[in-house]
N, C-alpha and C. Protein backbone atom coordinates (compact mmCIF):
# COMPACT_ATOMS: atom_id res chain seq x y z
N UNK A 1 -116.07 -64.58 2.71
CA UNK A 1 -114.94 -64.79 1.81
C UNK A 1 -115.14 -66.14 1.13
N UNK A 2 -114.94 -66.00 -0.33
CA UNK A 2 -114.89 -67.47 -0.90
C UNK A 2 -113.80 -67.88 -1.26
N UNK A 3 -113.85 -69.29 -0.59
CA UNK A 3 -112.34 -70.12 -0.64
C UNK A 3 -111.76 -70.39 -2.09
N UNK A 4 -110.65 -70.17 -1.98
CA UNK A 4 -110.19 -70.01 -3.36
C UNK A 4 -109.56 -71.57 -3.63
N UNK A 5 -109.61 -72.47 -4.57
CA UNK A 5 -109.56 -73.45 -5.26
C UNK A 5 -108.02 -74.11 -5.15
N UNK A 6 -107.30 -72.79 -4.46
CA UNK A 6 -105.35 -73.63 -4.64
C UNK A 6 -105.87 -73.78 -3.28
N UNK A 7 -106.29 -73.46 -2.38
CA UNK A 7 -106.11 -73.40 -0.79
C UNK A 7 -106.83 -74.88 -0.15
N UNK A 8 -107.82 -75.62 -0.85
CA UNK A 8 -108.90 -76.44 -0.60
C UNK A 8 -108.25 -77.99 -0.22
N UNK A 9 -106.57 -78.06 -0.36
CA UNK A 9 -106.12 -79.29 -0.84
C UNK A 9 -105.56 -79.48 0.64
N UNK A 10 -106.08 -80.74 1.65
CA UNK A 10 -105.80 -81.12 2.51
C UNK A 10 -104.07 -80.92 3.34
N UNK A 11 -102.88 -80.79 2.09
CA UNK A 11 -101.99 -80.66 2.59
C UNK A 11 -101.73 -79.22 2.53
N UNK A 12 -102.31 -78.12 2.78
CA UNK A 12 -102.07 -76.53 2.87
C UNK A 12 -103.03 -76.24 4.10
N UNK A 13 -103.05 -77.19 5.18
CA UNK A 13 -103.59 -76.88 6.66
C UNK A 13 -102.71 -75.48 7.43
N UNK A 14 -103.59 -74.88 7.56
CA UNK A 14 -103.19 -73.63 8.24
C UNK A 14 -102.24 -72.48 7.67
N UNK A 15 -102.60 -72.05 6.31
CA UNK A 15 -102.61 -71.53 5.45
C UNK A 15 -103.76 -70.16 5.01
N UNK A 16 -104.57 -70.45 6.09
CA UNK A 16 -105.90 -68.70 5.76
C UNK A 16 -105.33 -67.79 5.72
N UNK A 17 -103.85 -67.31 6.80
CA UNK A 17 -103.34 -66.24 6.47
C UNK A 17 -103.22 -65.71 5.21
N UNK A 18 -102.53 -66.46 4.52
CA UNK A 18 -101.73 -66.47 3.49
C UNK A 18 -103.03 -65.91 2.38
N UNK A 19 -104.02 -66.64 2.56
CA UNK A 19 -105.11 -66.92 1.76
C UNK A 19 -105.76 -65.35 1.61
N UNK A 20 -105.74 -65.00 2.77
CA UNK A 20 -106.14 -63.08 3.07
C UNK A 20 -105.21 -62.72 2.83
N UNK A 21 -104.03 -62.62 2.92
CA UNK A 21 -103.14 -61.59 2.21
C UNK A 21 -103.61 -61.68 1.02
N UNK A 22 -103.46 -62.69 0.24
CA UNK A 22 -103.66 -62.40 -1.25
C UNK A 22 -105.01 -62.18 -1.82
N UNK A 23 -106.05 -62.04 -0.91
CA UNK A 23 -107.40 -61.78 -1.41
C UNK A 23 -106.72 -59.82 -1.20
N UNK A 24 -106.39 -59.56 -0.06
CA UNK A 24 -105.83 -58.39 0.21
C UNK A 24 -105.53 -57.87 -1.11
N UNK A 25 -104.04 -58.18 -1.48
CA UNK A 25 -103.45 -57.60 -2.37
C UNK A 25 -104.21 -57.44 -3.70
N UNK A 26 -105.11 -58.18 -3.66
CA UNK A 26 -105.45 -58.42 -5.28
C UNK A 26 -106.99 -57.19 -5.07
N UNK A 27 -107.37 -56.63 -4.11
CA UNK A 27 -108.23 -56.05 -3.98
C UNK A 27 -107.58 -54.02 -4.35
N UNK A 28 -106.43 -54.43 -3.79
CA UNK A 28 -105.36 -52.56 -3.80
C UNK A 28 -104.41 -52.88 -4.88
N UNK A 29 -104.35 -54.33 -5.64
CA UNK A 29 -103.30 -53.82 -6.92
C UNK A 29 -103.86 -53.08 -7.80
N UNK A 30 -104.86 -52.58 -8.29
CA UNK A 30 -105.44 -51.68 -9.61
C UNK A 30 -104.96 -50.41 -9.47
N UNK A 31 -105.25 -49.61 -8.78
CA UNK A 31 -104.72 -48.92 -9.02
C UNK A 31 -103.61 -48.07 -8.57
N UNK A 32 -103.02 -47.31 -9.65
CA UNK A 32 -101.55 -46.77 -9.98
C UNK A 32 -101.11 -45.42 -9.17
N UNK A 33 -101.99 -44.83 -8.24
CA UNK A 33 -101.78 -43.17 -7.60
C UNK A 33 -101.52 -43.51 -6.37
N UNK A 34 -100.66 -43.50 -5.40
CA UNK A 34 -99.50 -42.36 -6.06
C UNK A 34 -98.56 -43.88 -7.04
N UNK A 35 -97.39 -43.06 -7.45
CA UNK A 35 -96.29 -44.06 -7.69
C UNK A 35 -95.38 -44.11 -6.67
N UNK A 36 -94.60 -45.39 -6.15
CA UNK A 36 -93.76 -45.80 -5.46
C UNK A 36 -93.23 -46.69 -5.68
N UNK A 37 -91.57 -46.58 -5.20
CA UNK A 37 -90.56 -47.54 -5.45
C UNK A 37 -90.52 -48.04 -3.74
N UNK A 38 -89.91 -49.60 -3.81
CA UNK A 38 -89.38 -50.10 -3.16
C UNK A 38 -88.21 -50.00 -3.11
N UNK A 39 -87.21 -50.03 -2.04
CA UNK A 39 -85.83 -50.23 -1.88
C UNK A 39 -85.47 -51.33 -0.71
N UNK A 40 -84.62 -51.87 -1.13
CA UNK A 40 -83.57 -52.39 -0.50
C UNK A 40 -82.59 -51.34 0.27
N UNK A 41 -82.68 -51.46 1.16
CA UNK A 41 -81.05 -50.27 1.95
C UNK A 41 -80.27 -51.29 2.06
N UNK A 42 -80.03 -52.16 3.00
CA UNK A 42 -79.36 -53.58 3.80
C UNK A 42 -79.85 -54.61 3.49
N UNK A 43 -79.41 -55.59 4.24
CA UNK A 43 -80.08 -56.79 4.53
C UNK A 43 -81.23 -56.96 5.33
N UNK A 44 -81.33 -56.02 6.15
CA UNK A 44 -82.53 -56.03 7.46
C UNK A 44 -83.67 -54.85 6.90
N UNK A 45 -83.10 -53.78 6.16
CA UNK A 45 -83.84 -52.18 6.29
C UNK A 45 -84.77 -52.59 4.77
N UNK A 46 -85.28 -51.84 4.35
CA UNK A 46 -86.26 -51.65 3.50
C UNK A 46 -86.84 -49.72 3.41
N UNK A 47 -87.43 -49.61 2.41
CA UNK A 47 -87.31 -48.05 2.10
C UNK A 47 -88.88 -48.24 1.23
N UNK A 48 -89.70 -47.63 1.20
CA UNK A 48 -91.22 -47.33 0.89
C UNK A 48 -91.56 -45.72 0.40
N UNK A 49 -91.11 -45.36 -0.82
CA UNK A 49 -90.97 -44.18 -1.12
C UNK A 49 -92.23 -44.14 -2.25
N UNK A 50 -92.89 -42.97 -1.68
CA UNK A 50 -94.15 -42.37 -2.44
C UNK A 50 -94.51 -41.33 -3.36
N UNK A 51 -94.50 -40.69 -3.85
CA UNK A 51 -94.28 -39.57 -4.72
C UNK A 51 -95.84 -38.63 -4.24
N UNK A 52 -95.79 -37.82 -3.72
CA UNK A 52 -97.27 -37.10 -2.69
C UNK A 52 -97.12 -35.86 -3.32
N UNK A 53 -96.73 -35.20 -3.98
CA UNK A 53 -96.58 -33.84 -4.73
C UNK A 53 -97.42 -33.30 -4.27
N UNK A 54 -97.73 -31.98 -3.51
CA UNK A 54 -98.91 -31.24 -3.25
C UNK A 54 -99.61 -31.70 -2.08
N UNK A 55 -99.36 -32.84 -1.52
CA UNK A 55 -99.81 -33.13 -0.31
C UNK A 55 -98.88 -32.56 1.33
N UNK A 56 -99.59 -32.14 2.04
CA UNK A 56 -98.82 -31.82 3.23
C UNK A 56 -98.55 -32.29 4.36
N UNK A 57 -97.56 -32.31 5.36
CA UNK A 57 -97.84 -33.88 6.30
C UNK A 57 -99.17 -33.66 6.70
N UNK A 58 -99.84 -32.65 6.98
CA UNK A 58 -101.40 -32.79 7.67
C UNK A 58 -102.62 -33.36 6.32
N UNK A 59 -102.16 -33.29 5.29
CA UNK A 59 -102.87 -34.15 4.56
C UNK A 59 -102.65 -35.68 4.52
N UNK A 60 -101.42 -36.49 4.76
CA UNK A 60 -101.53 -37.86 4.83
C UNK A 60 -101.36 -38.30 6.35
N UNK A 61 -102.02 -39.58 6.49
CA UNK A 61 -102.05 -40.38 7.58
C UNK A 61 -101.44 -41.72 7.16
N UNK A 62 -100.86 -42.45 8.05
CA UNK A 62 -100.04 -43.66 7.94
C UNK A 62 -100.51 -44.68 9.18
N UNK A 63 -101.06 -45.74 8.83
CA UNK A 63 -101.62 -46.46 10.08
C UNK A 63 -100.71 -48.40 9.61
N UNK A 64 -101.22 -48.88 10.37
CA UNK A 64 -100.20 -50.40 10.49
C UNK A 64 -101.48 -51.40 11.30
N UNK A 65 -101.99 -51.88 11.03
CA UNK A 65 -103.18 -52.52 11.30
C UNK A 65 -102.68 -54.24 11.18
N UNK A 66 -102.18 -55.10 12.07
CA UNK A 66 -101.97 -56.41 11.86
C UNK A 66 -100.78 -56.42 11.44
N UNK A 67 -100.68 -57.03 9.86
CA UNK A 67 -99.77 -57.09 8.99
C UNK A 67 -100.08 -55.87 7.68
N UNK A 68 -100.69 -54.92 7.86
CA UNK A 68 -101.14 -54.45 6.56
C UNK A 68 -101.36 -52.82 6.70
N UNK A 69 -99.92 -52.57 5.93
CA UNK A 69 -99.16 -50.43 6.31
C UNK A 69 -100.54 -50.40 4.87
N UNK A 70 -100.97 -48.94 5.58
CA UNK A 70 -101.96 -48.30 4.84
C UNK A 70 -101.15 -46.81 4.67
N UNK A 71 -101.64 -45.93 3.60
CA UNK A 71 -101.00 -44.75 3.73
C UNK A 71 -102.53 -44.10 3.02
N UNK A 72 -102.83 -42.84 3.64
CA UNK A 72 -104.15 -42.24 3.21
C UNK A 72 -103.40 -40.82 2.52
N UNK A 73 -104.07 -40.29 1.91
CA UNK A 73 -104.12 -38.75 1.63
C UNK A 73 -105.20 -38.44 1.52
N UNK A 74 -105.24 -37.34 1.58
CA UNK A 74 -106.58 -36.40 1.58
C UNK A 74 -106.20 -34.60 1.35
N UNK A 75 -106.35 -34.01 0.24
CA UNK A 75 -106.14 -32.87 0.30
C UNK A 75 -106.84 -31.94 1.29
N UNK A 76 -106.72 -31.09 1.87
CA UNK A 76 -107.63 -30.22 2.27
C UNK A 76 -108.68 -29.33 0.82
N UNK A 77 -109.81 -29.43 1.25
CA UNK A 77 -110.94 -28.55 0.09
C UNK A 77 -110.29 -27.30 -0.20
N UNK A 78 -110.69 -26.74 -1.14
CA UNK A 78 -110.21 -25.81 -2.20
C UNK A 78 -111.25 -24.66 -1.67
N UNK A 79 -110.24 -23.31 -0.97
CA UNK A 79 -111.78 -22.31 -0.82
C UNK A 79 -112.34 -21.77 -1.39
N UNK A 80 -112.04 -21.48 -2.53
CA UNK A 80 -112.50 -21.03 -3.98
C UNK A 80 -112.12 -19.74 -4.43
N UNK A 81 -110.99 -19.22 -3.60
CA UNK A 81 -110.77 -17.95 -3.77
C UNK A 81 -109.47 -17.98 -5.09
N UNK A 82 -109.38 -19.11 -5.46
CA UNK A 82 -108.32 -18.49 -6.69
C UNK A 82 -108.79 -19.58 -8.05
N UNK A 83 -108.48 -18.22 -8.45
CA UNK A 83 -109.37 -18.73 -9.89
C UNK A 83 -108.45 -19.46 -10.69
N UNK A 84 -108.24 -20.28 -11.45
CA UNK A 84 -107.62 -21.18 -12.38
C UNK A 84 -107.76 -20.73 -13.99
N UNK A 85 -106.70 -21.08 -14.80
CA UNK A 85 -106.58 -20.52 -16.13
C UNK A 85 -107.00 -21.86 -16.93
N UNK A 86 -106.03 -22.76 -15.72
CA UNK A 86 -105.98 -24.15 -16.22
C UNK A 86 -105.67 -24.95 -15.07
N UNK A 87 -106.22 -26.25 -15.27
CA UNK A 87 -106.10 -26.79 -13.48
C UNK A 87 -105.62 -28.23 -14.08
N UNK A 88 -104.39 -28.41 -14.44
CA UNK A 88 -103.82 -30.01 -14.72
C UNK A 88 -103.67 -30.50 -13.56
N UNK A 89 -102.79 -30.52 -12.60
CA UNK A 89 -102.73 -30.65 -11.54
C UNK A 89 -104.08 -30.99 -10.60
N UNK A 90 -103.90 -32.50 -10.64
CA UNK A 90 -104.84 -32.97 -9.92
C UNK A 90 -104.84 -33.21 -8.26
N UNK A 91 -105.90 -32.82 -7.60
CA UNK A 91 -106.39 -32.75 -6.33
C UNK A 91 -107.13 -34.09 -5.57
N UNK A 92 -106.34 -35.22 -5.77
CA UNK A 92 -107.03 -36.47 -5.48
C UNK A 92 -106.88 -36.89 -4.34
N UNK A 93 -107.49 -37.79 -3.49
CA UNK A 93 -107.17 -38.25 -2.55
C UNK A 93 -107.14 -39.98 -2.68
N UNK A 94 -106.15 -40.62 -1.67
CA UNK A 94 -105.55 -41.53 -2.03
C UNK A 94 -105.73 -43.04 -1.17
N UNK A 95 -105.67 -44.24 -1.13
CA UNK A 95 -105.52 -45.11 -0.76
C UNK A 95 -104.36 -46.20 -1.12
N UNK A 96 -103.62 -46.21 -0.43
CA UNK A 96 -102.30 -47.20 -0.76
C UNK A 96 -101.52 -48.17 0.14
N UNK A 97 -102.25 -49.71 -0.08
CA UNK A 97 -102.44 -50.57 1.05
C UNK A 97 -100.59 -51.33 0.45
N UNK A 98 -99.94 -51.95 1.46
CA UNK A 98 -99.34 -52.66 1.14
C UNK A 98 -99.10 -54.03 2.67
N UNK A 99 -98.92 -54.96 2.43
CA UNK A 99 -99.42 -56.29 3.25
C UNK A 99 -97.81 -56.50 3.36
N UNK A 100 -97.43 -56.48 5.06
CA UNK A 100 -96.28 -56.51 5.08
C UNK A 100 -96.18 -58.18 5.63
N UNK A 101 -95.02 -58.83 5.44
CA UNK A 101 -94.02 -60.06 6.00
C UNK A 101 -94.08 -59.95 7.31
N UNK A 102 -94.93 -61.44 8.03
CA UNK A 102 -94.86 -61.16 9.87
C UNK A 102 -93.31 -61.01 10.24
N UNK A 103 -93.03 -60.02 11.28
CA UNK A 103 -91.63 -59.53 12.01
C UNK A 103 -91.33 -58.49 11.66
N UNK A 104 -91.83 -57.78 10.14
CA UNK A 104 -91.41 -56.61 9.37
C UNK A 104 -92.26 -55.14 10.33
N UNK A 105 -91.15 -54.26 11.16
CA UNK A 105 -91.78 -53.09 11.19
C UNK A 105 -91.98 -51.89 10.90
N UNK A 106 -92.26 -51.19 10.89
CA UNK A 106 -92.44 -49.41 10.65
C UNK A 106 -91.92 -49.04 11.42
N UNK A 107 -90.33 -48.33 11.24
CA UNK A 107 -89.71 -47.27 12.37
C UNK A 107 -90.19 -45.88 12.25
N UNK A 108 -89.95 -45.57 10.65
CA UNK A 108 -90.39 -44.14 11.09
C UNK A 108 -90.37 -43.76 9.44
N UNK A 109 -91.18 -42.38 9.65
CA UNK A 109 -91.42 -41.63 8.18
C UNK A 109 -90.77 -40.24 7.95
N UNK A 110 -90.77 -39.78 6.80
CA UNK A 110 -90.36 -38.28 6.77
C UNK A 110 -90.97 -37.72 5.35
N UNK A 111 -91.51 -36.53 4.92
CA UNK A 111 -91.55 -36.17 4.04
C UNK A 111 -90.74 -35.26 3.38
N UNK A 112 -90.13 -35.19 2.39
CA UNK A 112 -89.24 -34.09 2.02
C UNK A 112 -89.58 -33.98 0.29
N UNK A 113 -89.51 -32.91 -0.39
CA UNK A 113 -89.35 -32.35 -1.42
C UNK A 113 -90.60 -33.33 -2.63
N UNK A 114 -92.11 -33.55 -1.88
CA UNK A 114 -92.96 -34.36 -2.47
C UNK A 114 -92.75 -35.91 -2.41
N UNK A 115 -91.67 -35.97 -1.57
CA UNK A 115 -91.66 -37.96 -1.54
C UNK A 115 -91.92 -38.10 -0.41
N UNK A 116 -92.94 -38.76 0.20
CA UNK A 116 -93.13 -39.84 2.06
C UNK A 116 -92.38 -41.02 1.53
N UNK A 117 -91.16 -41.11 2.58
CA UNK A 117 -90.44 -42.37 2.68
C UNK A 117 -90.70 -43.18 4.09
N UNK A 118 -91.11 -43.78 4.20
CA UNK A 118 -91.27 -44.49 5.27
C UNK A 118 -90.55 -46.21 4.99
N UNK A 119 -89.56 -46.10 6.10
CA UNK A 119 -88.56 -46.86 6.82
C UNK A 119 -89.18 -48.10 7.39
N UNK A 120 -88.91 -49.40 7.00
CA UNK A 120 -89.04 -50.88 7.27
C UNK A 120 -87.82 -51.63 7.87
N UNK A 121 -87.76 -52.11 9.10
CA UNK A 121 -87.17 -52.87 9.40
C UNK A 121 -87.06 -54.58 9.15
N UNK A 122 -86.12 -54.92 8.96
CA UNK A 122 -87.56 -57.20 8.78
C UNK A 122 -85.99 -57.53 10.00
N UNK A 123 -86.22 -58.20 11.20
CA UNK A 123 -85.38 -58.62 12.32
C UNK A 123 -84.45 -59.85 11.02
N UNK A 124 -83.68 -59.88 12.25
CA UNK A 124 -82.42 -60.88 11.29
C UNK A 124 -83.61 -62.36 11.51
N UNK A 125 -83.48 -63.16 10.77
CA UNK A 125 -84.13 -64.98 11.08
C UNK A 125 -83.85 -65.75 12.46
N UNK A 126 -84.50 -65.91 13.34
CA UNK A 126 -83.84 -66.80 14.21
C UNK A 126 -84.09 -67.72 14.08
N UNK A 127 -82.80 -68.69 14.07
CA UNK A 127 -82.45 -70.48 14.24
C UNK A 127 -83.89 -70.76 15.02
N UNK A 128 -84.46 -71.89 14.37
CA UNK A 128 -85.43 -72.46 14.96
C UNK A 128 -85.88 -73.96 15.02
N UNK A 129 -84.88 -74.56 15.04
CA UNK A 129 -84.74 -75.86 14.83
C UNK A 129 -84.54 -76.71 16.08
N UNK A 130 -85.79 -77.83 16.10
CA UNK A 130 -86.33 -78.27 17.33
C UNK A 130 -86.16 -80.05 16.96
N UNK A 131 -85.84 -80.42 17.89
CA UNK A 131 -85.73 -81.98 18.16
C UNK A 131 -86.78 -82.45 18.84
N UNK A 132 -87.82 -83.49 18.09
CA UNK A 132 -88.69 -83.83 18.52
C UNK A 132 -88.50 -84.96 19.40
N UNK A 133 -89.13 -85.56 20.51
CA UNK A 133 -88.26 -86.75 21.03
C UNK A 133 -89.60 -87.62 20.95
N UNK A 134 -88.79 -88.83 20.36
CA UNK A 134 -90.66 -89.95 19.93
C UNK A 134 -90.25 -90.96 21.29
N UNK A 135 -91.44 -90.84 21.48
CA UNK A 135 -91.59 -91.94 22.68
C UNK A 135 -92.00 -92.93 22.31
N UNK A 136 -91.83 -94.26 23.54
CA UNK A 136 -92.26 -95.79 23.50
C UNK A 136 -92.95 -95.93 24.50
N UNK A 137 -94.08 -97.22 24.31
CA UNK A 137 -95.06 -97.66 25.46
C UNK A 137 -93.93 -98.21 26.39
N UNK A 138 -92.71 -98.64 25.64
CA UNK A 138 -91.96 -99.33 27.08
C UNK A 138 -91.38 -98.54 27.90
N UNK A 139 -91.31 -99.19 29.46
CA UNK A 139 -91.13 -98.28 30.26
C UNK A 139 -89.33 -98.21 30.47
N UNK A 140 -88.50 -97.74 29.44
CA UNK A 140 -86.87 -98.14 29.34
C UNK A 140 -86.60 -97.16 28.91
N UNK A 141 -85.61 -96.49 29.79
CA UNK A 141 -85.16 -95.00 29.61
C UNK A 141 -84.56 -94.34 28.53
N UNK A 142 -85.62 -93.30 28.34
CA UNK A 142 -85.68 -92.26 27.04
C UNK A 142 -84.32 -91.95 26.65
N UNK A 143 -84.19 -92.14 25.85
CA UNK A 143 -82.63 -90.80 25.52
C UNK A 143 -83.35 -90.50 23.84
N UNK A 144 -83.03 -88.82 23.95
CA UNK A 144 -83.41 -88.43 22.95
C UNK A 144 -82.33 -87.46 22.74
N UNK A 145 -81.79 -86.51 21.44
CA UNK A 145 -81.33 -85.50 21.40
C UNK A 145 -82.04 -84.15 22.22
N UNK A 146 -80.84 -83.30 22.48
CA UNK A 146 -81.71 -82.25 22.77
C UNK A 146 -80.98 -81.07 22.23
N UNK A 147 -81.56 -80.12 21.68
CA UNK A 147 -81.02 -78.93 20.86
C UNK A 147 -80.28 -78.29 21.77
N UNK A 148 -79.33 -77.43 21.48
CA UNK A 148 -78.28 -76.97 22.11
C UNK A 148 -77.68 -75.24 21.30
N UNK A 149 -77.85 -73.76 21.58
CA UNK A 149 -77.66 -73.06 21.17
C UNK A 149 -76.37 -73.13 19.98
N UNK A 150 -76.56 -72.78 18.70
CA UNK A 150 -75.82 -72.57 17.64
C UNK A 150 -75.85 -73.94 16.68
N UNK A 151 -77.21 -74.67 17.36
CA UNK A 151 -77.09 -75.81 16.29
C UNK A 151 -76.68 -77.53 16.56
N UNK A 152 -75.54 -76.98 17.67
CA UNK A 152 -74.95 -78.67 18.36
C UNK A 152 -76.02 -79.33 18.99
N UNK A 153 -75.80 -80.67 19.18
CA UNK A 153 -76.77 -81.66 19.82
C UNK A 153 -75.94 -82.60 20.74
N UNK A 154 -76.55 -82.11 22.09
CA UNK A 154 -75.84 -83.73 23.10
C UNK A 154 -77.19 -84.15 23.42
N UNK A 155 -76.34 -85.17 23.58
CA UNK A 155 -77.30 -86.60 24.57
C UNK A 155 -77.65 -86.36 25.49
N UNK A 156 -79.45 -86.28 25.74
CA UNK A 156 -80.13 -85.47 27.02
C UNK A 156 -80.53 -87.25 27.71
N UNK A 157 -80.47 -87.16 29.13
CA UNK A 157 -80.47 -88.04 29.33
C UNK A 157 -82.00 -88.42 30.53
């Protein structure tokens, strides 16, 4: 992988993630098959709707690898027993990567009437706010804050 030129600047330490997602994304944005919308349901839910026309659940697979929902199709081959007048209707098979937000999961999928919707959870944020306590070479007793559930702070002694 070659390091990309915003990432190189001493104050973006521990930042590669970030750096592969977007080599990621920029590798599966071209192209346009299938089409899909995003949704919003809630505040927590999320909605991943695909448009699969002609595909059957035994033609797509759905895998979750790290941070990064893949969705495959694959038609089954054509046995050749019916002849065509005209064949618009295309027989493609598919790749459609999308790089999810760490905490975000996959509950579950369904197909109905040519759309795979598959269901995203993202957990509510948890408070994460930590009191560092700086120490002295002298040997004269510490008092530092100490965090306290919902945010309050007493005097740890």
């Amino acid at each position: 992988m070659t390091r990309s030129p915003y990432f190189n600047s001493p104050f973006l330490l521990g930042f590669d993630q970030l750096e592969e997602a977007l080599e990621r994304i920029s590798k599966t944005a071209g192209d346009g098959y299938p089409p899909y919308n995003i949704e919003q349901l809630d505040d927590n839910r999320l909605r991943i709707s695909l448009a699969v026309a002609g595909f059957s659940r035994d033609d797509l697979a759905i895998t979750v690898e790290n941070t990064q929902l893949t969705i495959r199709g694959r038609q089954g081959q054509d046995d050749g027993k019916r002849v065509f007048m005209h064949r618009g209707i295309a027989a493609r098979q598919f790749q459609r990567s999308f790089v999810l937000a760490d905490g975000i999961e996959v509950v579950g999928a369904d197909l109905a009437d040519g759309m795979l919707n598959i269901d995203l959870v993202r957990p509510p944020p948890a408070s994460r706010q930590r009191v560092i306590e700086i120490k002295t070479g002298i040997g004269d007793k510490r008092v530092g804050l100490r965090a306290v559930e919902g945010g309050a702070k007493t005097k740890a002694t």
